[in-house]
C-alpha atoms as a PDB file:
ATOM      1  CA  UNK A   1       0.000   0.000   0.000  1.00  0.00           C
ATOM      2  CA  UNK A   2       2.877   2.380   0.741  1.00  0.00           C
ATOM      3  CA  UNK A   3       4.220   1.799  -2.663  1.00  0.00           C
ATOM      4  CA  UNK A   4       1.018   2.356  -4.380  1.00  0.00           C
ATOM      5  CA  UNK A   5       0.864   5.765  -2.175  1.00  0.00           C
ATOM      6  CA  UNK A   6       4.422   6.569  -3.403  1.00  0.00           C
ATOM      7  CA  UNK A   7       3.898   6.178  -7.524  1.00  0.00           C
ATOM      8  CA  UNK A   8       0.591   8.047  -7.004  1.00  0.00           C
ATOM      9  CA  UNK A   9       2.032  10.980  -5.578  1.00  0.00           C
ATOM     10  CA  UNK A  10       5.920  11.460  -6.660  1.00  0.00           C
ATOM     11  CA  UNK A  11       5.961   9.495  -9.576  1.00  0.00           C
ATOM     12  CA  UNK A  12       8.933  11.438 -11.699  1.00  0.00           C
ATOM     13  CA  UNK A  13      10.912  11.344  -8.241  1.00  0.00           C
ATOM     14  CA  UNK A  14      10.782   7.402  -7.861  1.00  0.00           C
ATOM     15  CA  UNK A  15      14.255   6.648  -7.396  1.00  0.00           C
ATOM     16  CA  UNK A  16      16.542   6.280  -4.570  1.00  0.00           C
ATOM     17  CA  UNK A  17      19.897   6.971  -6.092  1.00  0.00           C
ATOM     18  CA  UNK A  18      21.598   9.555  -8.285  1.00  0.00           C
ATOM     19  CA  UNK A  19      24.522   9.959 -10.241  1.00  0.00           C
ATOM     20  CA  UNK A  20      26.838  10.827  -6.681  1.00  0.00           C
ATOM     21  CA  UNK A  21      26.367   9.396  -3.181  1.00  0.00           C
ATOM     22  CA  UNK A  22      26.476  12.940  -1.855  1.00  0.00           C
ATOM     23  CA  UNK A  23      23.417  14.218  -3.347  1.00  0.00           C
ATOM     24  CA  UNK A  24      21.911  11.222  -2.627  1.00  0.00           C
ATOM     25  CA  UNK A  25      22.330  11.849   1.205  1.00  0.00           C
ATOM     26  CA  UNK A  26      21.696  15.660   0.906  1.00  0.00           C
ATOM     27  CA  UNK A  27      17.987  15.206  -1.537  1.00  0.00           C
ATOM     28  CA  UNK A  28      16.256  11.625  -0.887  1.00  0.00           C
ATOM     29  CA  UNK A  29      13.205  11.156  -2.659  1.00  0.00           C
ATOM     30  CA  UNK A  30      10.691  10.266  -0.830  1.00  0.00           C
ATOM     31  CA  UNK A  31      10.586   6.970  -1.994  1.00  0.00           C
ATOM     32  CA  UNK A  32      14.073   6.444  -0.821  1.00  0.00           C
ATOM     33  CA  UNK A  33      12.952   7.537   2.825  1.00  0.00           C
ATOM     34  CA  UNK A  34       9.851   5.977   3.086  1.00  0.00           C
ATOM     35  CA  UNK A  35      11.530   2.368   1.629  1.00  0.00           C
ATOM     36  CA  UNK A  36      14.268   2.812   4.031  1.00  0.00           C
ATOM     37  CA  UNK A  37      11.581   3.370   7.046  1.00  0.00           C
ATOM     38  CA  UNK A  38      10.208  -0.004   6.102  1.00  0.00           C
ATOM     39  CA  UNK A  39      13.331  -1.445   5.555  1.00  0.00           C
ATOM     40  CA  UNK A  40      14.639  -0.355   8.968  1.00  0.00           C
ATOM     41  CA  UNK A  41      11.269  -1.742  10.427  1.00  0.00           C
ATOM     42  CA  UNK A  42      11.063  -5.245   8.710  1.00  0.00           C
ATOM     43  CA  UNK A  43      14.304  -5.597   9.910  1.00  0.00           C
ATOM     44  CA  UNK A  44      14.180  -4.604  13.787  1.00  0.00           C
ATOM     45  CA  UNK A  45      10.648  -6.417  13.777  1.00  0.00           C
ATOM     46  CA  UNK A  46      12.272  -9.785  12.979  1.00  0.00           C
ATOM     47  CA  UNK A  47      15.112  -9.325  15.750  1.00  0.00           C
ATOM     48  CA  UNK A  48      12.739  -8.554  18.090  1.00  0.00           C
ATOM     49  CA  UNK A  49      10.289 -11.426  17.331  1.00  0.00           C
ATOM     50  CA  UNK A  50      13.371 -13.591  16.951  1.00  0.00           C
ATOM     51  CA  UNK A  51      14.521 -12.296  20.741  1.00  0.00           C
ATOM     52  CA  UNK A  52      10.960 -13.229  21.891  1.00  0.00           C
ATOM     53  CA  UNK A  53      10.319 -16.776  19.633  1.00  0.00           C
ATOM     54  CA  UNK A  54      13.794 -17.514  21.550  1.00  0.00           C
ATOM     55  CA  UNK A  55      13.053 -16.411  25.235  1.00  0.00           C
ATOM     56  CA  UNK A  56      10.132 -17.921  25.376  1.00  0.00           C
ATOM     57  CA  UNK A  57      11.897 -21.018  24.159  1.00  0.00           C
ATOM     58  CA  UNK A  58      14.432 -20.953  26.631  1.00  0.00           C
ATOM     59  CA  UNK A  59      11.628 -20.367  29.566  1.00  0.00           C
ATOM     60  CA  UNK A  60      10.323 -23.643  28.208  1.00  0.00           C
ATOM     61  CA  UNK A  61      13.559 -25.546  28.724  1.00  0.00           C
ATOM     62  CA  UNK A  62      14.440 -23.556  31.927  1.00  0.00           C
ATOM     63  CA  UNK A  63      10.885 -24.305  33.597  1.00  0.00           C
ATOM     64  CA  UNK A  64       9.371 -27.177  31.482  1.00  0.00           C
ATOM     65  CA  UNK A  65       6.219 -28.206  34.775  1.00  0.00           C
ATOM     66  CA  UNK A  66       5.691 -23.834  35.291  1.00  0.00           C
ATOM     67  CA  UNK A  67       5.402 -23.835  31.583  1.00  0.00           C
ATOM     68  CA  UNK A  68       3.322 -26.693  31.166  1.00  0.00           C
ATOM     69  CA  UNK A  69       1.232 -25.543  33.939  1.00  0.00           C
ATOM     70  CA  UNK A  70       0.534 -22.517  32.293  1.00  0.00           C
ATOM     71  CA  UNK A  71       0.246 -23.998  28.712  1.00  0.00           C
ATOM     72  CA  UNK A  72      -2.523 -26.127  30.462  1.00  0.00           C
ATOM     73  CA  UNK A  73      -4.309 -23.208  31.671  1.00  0.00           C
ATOM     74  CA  UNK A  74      -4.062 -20.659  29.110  1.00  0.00           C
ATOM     75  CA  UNK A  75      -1.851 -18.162  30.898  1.00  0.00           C
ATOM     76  CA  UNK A  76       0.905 -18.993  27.665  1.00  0.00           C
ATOM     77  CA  UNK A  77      -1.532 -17.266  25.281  1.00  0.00           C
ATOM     78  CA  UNK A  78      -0.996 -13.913  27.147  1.00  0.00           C
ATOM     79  CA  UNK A  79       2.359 -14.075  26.949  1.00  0.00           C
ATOM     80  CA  UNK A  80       2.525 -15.013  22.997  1.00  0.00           C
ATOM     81  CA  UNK A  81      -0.422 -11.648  22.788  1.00  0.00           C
ATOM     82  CA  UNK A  82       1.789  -9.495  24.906  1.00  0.00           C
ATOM     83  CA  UNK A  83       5.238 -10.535  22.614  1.00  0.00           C
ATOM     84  CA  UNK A  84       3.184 -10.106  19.340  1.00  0.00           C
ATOM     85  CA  UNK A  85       2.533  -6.362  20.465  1.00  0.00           C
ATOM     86  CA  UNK A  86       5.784  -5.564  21.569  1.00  0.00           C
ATOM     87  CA  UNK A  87       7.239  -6.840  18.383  1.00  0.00           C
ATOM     88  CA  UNK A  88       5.001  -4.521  16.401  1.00  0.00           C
ATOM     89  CA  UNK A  89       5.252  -1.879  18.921  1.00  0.00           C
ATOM     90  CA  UNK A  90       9.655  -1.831  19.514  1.00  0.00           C
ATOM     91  CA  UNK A  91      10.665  -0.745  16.025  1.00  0.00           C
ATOM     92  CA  UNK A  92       8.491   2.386  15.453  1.00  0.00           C
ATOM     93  CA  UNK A  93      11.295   4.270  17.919  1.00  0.00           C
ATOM     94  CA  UNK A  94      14.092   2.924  16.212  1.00  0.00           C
ATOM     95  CA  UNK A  95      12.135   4.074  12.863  1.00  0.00           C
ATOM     96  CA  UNK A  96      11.146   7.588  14.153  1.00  0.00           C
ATOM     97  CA  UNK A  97      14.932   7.830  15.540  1.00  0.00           C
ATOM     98  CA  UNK A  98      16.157   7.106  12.069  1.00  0.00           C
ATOM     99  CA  UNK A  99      14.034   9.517   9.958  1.00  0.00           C
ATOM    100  CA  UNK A 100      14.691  12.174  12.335  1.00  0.00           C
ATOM    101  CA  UNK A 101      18.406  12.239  11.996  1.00  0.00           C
ATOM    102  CA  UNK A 102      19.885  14.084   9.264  1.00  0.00           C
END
């Protein structure tokens, strides 16, 4: 959808490179920023969910009857919810962080 958005509105800037590096850095399109926003937030997403995907892992080997216990009950569900949030939720900062720098 963002790419749709993009050619809609700046179509005769859709690029993300020039001739030097320079002016690259100095004018991006804003194609180039908003590609590298997702870029940046695919990519801190899928450290973050592979963080979670592996600490919730290791609880499992660390405390296999508390996790069972709580598998059993439902209380595990929570914590996948809760980890599914903060996966979608951690890498808008880092993302906000990066446009704002110049």
């Amino acid at each position: 959808a963002i790419i749709v958005l993009v050619v809609t509105i700046d179509r005769s800037r859709l690029f993300c490179s020039s001739i030097s590096l320079e002016e690259t850095f100095n004018n991006p399109t804003l194609f180039c920023s908003l590609s590298g926003a997702v870029f940046h937030y695919i990519f801190v997403n899928m450290v973050a969910w592979w963080f979670f995907h592996l600490s919730l892992f290791l609880y499992q080997m660390m405390f296999p009857f508390h996790a069972k216990r709580a598998k059993h009950t439902g209380k595990i569900n929570y914590s996948f919810a809760v980890l599914v949030l903060l996966g979608i939720v951690i890498p808008l900062p880092a993302v906000i962080i990066s446009l704002s720098i110049e």
